[in-house]
C-alpha atoms as a PDB file:
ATOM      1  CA  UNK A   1     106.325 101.177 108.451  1.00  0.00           C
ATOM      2  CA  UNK A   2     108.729  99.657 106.222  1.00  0.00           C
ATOM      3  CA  UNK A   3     109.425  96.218 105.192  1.00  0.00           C
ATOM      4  CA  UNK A   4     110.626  93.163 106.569  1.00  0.00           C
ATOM      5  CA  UNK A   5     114.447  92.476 106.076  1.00  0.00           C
ATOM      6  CA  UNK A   6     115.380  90.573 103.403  1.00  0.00           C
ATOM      7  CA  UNK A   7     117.522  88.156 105.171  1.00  0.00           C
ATOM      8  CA  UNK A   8     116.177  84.941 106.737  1.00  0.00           C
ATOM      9  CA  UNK A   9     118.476  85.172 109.712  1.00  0.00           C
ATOM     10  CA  UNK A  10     117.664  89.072 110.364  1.00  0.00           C
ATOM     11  CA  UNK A  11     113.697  87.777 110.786  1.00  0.00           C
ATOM     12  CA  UNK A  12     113.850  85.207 112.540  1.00  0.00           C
ATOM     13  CA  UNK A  13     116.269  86.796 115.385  1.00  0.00           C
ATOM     14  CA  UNK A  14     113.963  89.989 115.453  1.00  0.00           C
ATOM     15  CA  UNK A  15     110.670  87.489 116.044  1.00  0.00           C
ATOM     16  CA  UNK A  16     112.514  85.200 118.537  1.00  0.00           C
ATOM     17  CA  UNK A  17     113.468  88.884 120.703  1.00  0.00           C
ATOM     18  CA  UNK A  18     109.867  90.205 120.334  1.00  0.00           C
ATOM     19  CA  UNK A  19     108.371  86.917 121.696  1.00  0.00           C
ATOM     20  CA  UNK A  20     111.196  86.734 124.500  1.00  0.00           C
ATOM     21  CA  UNK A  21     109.962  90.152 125.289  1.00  0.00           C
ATOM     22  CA  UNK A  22     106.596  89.324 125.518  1.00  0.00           C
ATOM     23  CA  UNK A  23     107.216  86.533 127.705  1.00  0.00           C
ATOM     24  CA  UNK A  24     108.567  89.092 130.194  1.00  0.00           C
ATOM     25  CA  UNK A  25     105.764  91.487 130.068  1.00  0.00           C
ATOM     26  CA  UNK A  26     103.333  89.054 129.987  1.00  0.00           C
ATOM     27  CA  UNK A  27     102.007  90.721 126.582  1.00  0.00           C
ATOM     28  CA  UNK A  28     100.110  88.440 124.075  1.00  0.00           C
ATOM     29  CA  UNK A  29     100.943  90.085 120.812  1.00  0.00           C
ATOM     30  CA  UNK A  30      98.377  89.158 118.200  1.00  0.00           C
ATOM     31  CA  UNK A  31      98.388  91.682 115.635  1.00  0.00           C
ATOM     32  CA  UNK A  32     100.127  91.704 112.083  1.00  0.00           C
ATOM     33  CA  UNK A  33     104.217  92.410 112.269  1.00  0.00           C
ATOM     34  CA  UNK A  34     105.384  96.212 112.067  1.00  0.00           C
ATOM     35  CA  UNK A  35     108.688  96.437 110.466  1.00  0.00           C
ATOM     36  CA  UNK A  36     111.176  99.148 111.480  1.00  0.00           C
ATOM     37  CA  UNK A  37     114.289 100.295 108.878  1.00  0.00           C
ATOM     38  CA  UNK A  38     116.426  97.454 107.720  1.00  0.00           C
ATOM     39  CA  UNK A  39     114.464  95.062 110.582  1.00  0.00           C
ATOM     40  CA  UNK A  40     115.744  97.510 113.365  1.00  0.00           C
ATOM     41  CA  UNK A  41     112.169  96.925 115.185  1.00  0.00           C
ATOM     42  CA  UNK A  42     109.380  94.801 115.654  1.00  0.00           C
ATOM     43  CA  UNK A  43     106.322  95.812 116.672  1.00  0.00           C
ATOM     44  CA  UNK A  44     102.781  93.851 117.242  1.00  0.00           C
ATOM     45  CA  UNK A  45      99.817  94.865 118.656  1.00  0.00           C
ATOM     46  CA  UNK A  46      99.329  92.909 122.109  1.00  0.00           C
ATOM     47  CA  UNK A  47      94.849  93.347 123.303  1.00  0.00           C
ATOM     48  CA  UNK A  48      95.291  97.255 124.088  1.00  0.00           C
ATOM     49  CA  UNK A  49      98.540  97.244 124.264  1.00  0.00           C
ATOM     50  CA  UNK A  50     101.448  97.632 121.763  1.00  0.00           C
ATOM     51  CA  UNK A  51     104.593  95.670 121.907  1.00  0.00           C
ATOM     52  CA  UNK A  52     107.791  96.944 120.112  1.00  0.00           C
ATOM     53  CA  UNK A  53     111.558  95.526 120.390  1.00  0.00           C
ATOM     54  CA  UNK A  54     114.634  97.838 118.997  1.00  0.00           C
ATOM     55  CA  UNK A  55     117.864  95.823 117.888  1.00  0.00           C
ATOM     56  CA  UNK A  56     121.335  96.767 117.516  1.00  0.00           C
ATOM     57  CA  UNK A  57     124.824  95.772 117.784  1.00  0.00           C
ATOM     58  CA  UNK A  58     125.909  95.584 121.388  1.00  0.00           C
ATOM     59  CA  UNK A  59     128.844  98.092 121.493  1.00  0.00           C
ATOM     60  CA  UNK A  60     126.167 100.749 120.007  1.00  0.00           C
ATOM     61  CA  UNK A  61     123.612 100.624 122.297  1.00  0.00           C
ATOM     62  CA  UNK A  62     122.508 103.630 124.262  1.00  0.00           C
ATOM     63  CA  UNK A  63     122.107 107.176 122.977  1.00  0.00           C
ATOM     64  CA  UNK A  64     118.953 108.371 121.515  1.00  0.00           C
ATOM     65  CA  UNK A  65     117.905 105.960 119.575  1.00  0.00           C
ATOM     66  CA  UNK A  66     117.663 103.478 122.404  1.00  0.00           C
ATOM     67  CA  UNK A  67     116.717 105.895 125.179  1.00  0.00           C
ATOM     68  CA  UNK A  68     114.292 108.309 123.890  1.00  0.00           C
ATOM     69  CA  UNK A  69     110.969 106.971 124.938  1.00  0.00           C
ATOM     70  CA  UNK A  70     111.834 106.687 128.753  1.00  0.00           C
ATOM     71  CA  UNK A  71     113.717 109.981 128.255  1.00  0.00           C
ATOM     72  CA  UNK A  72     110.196 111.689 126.480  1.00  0.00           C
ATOM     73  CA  UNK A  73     108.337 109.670 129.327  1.00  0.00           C
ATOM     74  CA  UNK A  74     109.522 111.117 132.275  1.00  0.00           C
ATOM     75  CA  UNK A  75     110.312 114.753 131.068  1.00  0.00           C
ATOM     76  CA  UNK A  76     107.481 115.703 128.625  1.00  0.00           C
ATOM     77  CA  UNK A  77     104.712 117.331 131.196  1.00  0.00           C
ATOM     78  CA  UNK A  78     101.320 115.333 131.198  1.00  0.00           C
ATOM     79  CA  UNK A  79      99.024 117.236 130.108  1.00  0.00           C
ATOM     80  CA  UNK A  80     101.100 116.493 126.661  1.00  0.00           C
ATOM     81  CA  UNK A  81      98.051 113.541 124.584  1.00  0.00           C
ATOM     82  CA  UNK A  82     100.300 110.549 124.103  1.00  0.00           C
ATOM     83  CA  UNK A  83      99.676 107.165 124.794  1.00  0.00           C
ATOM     84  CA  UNK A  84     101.261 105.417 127.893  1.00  0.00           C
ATOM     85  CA  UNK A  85     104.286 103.626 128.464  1.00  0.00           C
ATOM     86  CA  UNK A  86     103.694 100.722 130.628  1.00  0.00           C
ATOM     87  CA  UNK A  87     107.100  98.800 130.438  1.00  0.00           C
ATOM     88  CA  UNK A  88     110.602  98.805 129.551  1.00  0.00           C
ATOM     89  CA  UNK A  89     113.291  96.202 129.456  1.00  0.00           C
ATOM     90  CA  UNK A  90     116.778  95.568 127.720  1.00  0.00           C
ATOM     91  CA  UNK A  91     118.794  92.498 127.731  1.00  0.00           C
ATOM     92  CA  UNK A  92     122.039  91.319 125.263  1.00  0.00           C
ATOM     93  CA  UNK A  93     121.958  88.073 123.586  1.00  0.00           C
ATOM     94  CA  UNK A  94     124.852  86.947 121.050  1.00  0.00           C
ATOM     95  CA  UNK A  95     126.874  90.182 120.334  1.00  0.00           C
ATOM     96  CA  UNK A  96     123.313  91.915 120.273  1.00  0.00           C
ATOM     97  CA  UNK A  97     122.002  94.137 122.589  1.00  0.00           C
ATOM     98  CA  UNK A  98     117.806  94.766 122.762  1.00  0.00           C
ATOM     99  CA  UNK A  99     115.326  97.079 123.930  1.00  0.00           C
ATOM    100  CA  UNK A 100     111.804  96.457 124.706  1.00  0.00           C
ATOM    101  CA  UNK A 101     109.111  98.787 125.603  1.00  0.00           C
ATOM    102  CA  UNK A 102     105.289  98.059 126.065  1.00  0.00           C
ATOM    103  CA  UNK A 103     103.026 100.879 125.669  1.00  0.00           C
ATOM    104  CA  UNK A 104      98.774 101.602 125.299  1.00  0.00           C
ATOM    105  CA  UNK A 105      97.393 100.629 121.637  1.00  0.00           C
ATOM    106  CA  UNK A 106      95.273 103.685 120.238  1.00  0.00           C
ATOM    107  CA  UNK A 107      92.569 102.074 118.096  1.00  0.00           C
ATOM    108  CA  UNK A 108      91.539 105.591 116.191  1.00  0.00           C
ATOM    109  CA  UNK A 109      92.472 105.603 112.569  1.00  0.00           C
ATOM    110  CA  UNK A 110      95.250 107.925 111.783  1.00  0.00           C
ATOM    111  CA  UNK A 111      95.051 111.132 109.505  1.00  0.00           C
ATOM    112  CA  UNK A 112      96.910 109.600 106.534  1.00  0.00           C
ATOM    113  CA  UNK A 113      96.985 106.331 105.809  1.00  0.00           C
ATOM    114  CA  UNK A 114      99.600 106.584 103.181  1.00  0.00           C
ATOM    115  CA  UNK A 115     102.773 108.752 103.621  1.00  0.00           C
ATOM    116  CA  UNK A 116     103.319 111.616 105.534  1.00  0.00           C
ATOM    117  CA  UNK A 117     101.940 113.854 102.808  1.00  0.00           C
ATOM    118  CA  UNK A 118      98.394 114.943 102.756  1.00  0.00           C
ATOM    119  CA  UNK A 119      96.516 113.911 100.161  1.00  0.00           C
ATOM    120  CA  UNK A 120      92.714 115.762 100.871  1.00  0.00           C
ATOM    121  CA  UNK A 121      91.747 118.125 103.696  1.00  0.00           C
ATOM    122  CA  UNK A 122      91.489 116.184 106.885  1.00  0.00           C
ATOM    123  CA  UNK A 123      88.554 118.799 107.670  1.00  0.00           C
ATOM    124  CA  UNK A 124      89.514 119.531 111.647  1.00  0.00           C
ATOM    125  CA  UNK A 125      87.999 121.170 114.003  1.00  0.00           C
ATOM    126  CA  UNK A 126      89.306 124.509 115.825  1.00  0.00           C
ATOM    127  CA  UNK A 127      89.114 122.259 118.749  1.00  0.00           C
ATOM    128  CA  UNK A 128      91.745 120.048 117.415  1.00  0.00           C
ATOM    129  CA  UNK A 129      94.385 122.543 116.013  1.00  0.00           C
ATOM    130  CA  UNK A 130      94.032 124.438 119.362  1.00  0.00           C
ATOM    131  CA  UNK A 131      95.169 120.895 121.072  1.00  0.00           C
ATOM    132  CA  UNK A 132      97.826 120.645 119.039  1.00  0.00           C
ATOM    133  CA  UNK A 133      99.413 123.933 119.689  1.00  0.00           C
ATOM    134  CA  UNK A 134      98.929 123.454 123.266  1.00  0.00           C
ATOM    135  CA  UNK A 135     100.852 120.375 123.401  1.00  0.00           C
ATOM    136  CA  UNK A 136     104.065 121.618 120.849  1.00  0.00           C
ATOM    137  CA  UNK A 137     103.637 124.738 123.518  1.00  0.00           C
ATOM    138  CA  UNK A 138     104.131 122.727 126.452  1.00  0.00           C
ATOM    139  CA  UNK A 139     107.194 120.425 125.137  1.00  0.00           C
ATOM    140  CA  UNK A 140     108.822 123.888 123.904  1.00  0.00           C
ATOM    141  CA  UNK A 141     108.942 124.300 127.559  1.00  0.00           C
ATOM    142  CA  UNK A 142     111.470 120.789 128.064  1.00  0.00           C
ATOM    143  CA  UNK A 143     114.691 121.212 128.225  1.00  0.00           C
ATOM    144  CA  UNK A 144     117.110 118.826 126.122  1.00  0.00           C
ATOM    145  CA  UNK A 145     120.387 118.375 124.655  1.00  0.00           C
ATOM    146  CA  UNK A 146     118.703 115.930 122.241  1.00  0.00           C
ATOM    147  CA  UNK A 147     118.627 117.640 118.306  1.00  0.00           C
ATOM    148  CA  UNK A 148     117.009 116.061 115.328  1.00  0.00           C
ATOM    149  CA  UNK A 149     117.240 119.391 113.272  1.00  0.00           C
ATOM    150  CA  UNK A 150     120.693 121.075 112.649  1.00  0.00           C
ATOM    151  CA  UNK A 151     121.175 123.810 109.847  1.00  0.00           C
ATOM    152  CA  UNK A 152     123.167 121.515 107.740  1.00  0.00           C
ATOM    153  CA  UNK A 153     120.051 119.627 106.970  1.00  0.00           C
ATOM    154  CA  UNK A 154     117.936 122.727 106.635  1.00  0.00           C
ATOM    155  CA  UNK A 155     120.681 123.801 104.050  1.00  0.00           C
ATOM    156  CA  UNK A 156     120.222 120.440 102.047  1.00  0.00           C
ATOM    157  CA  UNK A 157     117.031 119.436 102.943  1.00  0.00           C
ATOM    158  CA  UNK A 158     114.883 123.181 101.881  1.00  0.00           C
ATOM    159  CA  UNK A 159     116.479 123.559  98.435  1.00  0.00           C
ATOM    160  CA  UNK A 160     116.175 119.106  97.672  1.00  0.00           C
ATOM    161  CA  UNK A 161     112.523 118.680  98.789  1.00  0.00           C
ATOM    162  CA  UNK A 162     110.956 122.087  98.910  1.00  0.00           C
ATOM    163  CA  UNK A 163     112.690 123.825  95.708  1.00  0.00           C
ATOM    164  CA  UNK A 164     113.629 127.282  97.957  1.00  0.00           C
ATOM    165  CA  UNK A 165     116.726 128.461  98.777  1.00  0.00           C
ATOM    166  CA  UNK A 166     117.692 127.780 102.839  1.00  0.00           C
ATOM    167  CA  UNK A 167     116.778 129.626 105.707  1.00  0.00           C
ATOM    168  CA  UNK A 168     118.752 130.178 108.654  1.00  0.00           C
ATOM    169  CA  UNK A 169     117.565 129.409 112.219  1.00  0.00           C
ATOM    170  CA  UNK A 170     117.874 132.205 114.218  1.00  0.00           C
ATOM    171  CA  UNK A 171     116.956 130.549 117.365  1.00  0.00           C
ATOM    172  CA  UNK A 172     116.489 126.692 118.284  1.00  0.00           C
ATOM    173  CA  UNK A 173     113.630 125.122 120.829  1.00  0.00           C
ATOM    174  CA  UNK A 174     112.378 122.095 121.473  1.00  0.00           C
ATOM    175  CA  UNK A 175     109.632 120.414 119.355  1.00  0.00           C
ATOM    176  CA  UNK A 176     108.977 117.381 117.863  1.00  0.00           C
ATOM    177  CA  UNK A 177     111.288 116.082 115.184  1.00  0.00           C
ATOM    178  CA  UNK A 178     108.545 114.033 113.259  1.00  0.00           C
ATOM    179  CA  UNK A 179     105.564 115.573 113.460  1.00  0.00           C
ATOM    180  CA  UNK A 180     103.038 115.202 110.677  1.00  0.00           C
ATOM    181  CA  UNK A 181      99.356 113.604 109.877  1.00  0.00           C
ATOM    182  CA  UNK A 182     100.139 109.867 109.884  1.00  0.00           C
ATOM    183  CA  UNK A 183     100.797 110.077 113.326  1.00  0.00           C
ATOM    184  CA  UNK A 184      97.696 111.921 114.771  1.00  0.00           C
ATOM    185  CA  UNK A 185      94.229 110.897 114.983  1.00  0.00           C
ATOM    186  CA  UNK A 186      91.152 113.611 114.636  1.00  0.00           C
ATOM    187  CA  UNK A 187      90.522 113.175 118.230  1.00  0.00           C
ATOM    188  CA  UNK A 188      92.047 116.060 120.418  1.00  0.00           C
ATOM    189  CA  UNK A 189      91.325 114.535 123.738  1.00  0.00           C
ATOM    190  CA  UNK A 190      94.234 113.928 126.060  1.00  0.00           C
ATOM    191  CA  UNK A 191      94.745 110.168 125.739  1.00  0.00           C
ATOM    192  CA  UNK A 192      94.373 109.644 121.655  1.00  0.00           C
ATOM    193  CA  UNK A 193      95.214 112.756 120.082  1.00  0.00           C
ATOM    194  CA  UNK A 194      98.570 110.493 119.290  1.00  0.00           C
ATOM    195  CA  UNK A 195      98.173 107.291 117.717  1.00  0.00           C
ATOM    196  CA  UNK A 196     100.745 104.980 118.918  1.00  0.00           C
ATOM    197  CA  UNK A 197     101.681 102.605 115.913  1.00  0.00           C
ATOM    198  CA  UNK A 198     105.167 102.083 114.166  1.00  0.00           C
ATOM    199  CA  UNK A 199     105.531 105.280 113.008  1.00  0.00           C
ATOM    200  CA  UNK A 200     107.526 106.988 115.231  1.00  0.00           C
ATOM    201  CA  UNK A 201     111.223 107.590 114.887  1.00  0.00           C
ATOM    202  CA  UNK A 202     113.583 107.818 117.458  1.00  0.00           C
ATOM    203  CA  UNK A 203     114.117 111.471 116.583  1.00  0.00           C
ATOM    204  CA  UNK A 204     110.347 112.329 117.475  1.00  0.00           C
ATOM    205  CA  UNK A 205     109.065 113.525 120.819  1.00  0.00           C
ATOM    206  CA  UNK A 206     107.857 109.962 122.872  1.00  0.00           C
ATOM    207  CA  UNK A 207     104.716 110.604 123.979  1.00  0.00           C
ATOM    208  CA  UNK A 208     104.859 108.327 126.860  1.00  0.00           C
ATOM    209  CA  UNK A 209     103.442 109.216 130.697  1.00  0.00           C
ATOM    210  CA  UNK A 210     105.657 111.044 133.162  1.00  0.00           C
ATOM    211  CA  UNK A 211     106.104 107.776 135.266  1.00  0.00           C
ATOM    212  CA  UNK A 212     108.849 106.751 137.734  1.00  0.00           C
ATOM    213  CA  UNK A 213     110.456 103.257 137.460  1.00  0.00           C
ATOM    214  CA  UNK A 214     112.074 100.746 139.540  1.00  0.00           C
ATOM    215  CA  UNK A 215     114.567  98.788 138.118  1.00  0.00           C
ATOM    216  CA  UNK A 216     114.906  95.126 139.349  1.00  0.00           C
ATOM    217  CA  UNK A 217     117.370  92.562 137.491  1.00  0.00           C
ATOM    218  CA  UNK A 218     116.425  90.301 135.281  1.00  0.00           C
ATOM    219  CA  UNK A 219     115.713  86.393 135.493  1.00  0.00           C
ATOM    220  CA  UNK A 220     118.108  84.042 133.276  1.00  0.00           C
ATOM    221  CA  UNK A 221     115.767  84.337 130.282  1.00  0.00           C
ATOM    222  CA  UNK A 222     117.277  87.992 129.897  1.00  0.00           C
ATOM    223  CA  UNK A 223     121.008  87.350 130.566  1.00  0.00           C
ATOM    224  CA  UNK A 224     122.408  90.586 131.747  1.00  0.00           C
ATOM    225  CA  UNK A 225     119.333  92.849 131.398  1.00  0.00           C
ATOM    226  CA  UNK A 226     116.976  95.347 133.196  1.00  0.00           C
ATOM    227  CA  UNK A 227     113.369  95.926 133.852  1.00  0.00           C
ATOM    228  CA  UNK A 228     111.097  98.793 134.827  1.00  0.00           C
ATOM    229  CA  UNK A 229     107.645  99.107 135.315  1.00  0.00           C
ATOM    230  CA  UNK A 230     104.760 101.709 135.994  1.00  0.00           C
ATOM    231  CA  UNK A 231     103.591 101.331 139.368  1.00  0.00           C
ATOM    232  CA  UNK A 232      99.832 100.330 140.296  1.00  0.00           C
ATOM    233  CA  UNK A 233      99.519 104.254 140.860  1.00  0.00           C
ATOM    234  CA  UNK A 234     100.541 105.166 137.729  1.00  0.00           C
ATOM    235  CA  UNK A 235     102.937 107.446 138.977  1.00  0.00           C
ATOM    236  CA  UNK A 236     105.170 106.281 141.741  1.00  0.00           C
ATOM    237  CA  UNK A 237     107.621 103.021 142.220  1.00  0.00           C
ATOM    238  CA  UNK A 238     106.143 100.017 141.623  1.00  0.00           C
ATOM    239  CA  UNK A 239     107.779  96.439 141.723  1.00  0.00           C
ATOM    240  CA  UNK A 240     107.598  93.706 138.925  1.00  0.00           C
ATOM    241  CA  UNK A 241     109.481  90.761 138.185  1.00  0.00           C
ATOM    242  CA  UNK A 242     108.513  90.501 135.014  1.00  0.00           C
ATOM    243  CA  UNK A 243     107.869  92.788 131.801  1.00  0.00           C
ATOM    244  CA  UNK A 244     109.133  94.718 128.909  1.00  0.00           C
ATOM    245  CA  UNK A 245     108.482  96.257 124.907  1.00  0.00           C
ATOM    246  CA  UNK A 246     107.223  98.523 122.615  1.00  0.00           C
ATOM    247  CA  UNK A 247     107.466 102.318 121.032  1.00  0.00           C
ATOM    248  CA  UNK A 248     110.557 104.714 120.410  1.00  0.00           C
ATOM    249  CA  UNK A 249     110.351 108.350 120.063  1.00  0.00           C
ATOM    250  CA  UNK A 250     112.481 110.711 122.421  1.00  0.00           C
ATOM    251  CA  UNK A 251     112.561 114.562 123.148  1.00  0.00           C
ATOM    252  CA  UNK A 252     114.543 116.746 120.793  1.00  0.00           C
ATOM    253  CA  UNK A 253     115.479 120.107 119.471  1.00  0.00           C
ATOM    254  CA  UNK A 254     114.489 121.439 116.494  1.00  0.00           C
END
């Protein structure tokens, strides 16, 4: 998480979007504010869900920051522990455009608490590392164009943080481009072995649910915006006229 901007205007748009997204969804955020870089998102925990809205100028959005957690959602296979993604809406307001997803809140405390860094053995089971390789296993299986890892930054990143000289990657497959302890929970089972809080980055793997949408327009409210939902099945096309927000992530190479 990082800290809320410093600018009074920056705040005060960013918690006038999250609410507007909440009316849509119907969410009832309660939970303390989770700032993204430089105010980029808002998140808030809504009962057992989590809401989170991503910001940016209108001509920039799309790409991977703004579609990587519908992207992760419908191509990462199932069986892959991540919390669900309920909702998704976007809508432009003033020269900004915004993107709102809604997924499940995981209540199990994460790994490390602090950075990503561990600071004492987190003591885990066979169980658990077996889990884990059976879920980077089955996104190495996903194909994407997507990359959060290129050899430039192994060639300034291995000699500035790790003090050895570079390696060079002989082969490239797809993996998740953020993965460490703050983000995972000691439980292995399939629906909290991921903790969904504001600590993904768009260049991680979304672990949403491989669900279809329907997009219907959007009232007024959302001037020139869109809406999907999860249908009641939890798989197949379900109608709403109303919802939206929270969690980025999205496939990528690495």
């Amino acid at each position: 998480m990082s800290s809320p901007p410093p600018d009074d205007a920056t705040r005060s748009r960013m918690r006038d979007a999250h609410a507007q997204g909440a009316r849509a969804l119907d969410a009832e955020p309660s939970g303390p504010e989770a700032w993204g870089w430089e105010g980029r998102t808002l998140g808030r925990r809504a009962g057992h869900l989590w809401l989170r809205v991503l910001s940016m100028s209108e001509e920039k959005a799309g790409g991977r920051l703004w579609e990587g957690t519908a992207t992760a959602a419908e191509q990462i296979p199932a069986v892959v522990p991540r919390p669900k993604l309920v909702g998704i809406g976007t809508w432009t307001n003033d020269g900004h455009a915004y993107r709102a997803e809604l997924t499940e809140y995981v209540t199990l405390p994460v790994l490390q608490a602090g950075g990503p860094v561990l600071e004492q053995s987190p003591y885990l089971p066979d169980a658990w590392w077996a889990a884990l390789r059976r879920a980077v296993n089955e996104i190495a299986t996903v194909p994407t164009n997507r990359q959060a890892v290129r050899q430039q930054w192994i060639d300034r990143g291995f000699p500035a943080f790790l003090g050895i000289p570079p390696v060079t990657a002989a082969d490239w497959t797809t993996g998740h481009g953020d993965l460490h302890f703050r983000i995972h929970s000691a439980c292995c089972c399939r629906s909290c072995c991921t903790r969904k809080a504001e600590v993904w980055r768009a260049s991680g793997v979304c672990f949403g649910p491989m669900v279809r949408y329907r997009r219907t327009p959007v009232g007024r409210s959302l001037r020139a915006g869109t809406i999907w939902r999860r249908g009641n099945d939890g798989c197949g096309f379900g109608s709403v006229s109303r919802s939206l927000s929270t969690r980025t992530s999205g496939s990528i190479r690495g």
